[in-house]
Protein backbone atom coordinates (compact mmCIF):
# COMPACT_ATOMS: atom_id res chain seq x y z
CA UNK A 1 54.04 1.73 42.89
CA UNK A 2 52.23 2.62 39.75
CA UNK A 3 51.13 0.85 36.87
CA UNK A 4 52.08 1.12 33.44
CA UNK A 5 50.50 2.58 31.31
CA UNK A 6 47.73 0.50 29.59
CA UNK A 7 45.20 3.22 27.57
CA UNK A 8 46.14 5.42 24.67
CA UNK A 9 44.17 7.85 22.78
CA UNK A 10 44.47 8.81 19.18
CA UNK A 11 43.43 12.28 17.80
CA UNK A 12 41.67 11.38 14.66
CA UNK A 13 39.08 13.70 13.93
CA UNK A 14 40.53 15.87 11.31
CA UNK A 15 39.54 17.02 8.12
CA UNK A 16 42.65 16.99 6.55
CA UNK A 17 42.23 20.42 4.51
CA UNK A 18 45.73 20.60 2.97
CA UNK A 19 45.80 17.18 2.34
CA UNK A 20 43.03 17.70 -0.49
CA UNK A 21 41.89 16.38 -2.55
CA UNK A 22 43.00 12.87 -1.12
CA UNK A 23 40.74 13.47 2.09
CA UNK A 24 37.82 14.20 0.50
CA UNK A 25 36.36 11.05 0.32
CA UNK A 26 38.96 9.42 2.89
CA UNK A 27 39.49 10.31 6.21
CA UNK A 28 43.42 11.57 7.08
CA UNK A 29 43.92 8.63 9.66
CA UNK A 30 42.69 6.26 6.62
CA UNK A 31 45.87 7.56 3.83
CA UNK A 32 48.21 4.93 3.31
CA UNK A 33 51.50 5.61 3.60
CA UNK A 34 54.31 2.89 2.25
CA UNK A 35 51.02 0.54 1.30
CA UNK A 36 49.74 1.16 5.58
CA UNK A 37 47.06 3.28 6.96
CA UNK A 38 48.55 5.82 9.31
CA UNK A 39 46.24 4.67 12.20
CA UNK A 40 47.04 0.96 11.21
CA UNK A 41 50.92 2.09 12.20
CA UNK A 42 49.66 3.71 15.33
CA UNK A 43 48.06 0.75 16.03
CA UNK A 44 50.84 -1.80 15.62
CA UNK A 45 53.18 -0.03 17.85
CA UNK A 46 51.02 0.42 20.50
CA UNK A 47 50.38 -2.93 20.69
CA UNK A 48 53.89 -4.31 20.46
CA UNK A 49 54.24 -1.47 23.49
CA UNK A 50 51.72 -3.05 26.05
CA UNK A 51 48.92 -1.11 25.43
CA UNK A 52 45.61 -2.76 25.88
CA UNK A 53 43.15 0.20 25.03
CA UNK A 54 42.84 2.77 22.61
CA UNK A 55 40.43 5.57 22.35
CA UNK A 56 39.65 7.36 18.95
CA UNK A 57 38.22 10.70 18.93
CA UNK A 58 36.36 9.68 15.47
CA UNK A 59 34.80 13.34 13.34
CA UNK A 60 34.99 13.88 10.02
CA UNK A 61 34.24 10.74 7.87
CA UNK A 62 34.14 9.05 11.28
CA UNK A 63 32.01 6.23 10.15
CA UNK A 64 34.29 5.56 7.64
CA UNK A 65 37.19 4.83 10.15
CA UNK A 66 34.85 2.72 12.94
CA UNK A 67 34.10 0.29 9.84
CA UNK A 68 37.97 -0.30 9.28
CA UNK A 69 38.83 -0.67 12.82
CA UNK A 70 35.79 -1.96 14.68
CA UNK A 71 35.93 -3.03 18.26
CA UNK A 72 38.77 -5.07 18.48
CA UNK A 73 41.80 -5.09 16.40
CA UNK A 74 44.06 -8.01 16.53
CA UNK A 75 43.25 -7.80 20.89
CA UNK A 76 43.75 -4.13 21.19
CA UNK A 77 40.13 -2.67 22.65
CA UNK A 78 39.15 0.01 20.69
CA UNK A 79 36.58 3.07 22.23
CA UNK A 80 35.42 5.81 19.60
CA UNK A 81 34.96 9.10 21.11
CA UNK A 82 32.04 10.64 18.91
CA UNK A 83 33.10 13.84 17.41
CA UNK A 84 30.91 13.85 14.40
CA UNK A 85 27.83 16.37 15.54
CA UNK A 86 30.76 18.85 15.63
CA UNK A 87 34.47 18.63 16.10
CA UNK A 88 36.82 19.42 19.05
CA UNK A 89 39.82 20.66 19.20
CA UNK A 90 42.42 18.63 21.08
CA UNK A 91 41.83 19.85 24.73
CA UNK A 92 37.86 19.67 24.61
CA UNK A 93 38.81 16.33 22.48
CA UNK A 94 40.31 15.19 25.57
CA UNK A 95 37.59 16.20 27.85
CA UNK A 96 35.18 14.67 25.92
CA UNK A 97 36.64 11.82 26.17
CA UNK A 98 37.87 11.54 29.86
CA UNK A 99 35.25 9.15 30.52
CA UNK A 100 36.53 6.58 28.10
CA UNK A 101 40.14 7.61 29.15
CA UNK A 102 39.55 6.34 32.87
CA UNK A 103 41.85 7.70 36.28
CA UNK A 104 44.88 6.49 35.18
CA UNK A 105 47.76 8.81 32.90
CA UNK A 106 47.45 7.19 29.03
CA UNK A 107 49.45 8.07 25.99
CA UNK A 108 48.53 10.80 23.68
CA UNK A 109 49.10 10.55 19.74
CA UNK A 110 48.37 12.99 16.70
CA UNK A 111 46.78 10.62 14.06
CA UNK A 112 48.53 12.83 10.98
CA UNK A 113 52.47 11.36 12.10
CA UNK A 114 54.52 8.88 10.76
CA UNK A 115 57.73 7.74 13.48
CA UNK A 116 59.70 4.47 14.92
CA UNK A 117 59.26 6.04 18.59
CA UNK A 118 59.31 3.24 20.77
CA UNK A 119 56.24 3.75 23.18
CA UNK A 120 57.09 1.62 25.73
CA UNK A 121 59.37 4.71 27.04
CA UNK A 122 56.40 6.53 28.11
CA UNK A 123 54.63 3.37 29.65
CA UNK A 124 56.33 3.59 32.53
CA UNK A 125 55.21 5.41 35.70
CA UNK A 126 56.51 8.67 36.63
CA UNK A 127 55.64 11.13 39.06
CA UNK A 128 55.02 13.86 36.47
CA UNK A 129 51.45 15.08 35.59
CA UNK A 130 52.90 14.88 32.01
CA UNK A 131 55.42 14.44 29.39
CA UNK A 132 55.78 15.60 26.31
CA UNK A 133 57.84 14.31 23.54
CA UNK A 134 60.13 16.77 21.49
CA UNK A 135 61.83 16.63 18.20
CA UNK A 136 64.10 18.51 16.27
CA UNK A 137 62.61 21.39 14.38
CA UNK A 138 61.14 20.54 10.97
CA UNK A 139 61.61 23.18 8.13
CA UNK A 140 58.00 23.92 8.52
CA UNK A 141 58.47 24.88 11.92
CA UNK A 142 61.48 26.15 12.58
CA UNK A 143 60.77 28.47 15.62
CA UNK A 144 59.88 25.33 17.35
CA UNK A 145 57.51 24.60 20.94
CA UNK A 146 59.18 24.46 23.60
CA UNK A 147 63.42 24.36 25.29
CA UNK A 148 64.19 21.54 27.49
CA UNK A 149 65.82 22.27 31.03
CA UNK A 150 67.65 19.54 32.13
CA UNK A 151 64.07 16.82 32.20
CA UNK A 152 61.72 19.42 32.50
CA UNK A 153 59.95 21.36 29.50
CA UNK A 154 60.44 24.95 29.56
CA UNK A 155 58.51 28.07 27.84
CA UNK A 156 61.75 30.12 26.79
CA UNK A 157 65.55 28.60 26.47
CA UNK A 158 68.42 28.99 24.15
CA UNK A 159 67.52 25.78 22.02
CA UNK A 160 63.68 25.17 21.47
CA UNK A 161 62.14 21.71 20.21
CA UNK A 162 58.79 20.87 18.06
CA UNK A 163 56.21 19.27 20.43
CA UNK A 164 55.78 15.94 18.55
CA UNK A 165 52.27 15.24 19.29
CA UNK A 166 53.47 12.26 21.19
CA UNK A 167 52.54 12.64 25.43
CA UNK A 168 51.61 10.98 28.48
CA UNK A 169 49.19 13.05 30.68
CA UNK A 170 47.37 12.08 33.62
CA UNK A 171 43.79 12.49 33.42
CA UNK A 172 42.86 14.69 36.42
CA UNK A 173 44.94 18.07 34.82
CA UNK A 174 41.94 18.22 32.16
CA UNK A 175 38.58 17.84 35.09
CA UNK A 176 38.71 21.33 36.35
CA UNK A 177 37.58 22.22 32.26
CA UNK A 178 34.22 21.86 31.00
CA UNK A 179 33.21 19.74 27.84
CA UNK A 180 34.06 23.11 24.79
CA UNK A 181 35.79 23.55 21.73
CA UNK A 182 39.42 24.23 23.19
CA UNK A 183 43.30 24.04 22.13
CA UNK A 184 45.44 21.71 24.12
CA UNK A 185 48.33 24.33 23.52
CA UNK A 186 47.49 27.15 26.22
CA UNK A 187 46.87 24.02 28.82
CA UNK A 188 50.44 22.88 28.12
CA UNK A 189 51.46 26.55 28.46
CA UNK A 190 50.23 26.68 31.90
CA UNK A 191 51.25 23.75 33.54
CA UNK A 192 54.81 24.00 31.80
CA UNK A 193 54.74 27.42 33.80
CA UNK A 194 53.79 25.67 36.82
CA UNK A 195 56.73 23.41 36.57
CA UNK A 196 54.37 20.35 35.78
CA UNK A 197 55.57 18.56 32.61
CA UNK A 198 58.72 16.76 32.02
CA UNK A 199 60.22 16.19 28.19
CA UNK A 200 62.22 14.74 26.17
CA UNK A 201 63.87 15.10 23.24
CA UNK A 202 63.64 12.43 20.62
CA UNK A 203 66.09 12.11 17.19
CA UNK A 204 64.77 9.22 15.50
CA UNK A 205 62.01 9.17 12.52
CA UNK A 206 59.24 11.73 12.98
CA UNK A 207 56.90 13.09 10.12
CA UNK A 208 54.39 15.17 10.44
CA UNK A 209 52.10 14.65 7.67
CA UNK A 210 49.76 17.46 7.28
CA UNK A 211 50.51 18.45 3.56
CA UNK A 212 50.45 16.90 0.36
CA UNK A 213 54.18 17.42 0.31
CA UNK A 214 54.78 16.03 3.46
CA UNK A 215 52.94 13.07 2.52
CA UNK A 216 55.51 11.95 0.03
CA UNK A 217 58.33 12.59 2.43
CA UNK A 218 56.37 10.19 4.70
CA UNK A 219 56.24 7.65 2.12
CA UNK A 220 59.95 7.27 2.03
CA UNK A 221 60.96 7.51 5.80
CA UNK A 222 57.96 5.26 6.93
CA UNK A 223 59.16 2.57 4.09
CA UNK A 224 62.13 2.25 6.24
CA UNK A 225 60.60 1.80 9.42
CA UNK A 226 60.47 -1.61 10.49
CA UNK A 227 56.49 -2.07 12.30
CA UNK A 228 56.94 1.81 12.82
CA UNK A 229 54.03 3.93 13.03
């Protein structure tokens, strides 16, 4: 039987354009929200989850987040993926950082949300090449991702989802691609087609914070989550 899951990776290499002129000298992952660094909340829950490595896909003011975080961080391993000669998108993020990443499926996170989603759901092993996490459609985003079909994600369905930026995803669906400035989003596309990628649907807190606006919403729901991210 498989292992849990033991590696996560955190997409951090953002500039942070609408969330200026805050990220102009600090890097998104670096914005405190309720008094804690997003990444610091990341951190803390995937630590009370189990996990025992985390990768960073470090860009813009990169340095500026390896300082804060160094090597170790109260016993989680941390491994910087260098974006900073030119930044990735999330699929050749991923790629880029497969060697760090290892054979084994790890957790994916956006850096730029705030949410009490308990990780240890996705630890454990599954037979699917991936899950993603969905949530109810924010106003921002109201056409949503994705429709759920009984515990598989589906392209097209009466009732579509937001894709959280919360997955698991086993390693060997990103080797057939070469190291490239890429989207994850048309990857997902295809191996949802291909019947590949379970979901599910989760109701709790979940804030994207990508806007200056959003930032202050994200200051009062993360206030209320207890060692949330």
């Amino acid at each position: 039987m498989a292992a849990p899951v033991t590696r996560a990776m955190i997409l951090a290499a953002g500039r942070g354009e609408r969330l200026r002129p805050l990220t102009d000298h600090v890097p998104k992952p670096l914005l405190e929200v309720a008094g804690k660094p997003l990444i610091v909340r990341h951190l803390e829950s995937l630590l009370v989850a189990g996990i025992q490595d985390v990768i960073i896909n470090v860009g813009y003011l990169g340095d500026a987040i390896m300082q804060a975080l160094g090597a170790d961080w109260q016993g989680l391993r941390i491994h910087y993926s260098d974006e900073r000669g030119g930044r990735l998108e999330t699929g050749g993020a991923i790629v880029r950082a497969l060697p760090l990443l290892g054979d084994a499926p790890f957790l994916l996170v956006n850096g730029d949300i705030c949410t009490d989603f308990p990780w240890a759901r996705l630890r454990q092993p599954s037979s699917a090449r991936a899950h993603l996490v969905l949530v109810p459609n924010p106003v921002q985003h109201p056409q949503g991702d994705f429709a759920l079909s009984a515990s598989m994600v589906a392209l097209a369905g009466e009732e579509r989802h937001t894709y959280a930026g919360i997955a698991r995803l086993d390693p060997e669906l990103f080797r057939e691609f070469p190291e490239q400035s890429a989207p994850l989003a048309p990857w997902l596309r295809r191996w949802i087609a291909a019947g590949l990628v379970e979901g599910s649907l989760y109701q709790g807190k979940w804030t994207d914070v990508g806007t200056l606006e959003r930032l202050r919403i994200a200051e009062r729901d993360c206030a209320e989550v207890p060692g949330g991210l």
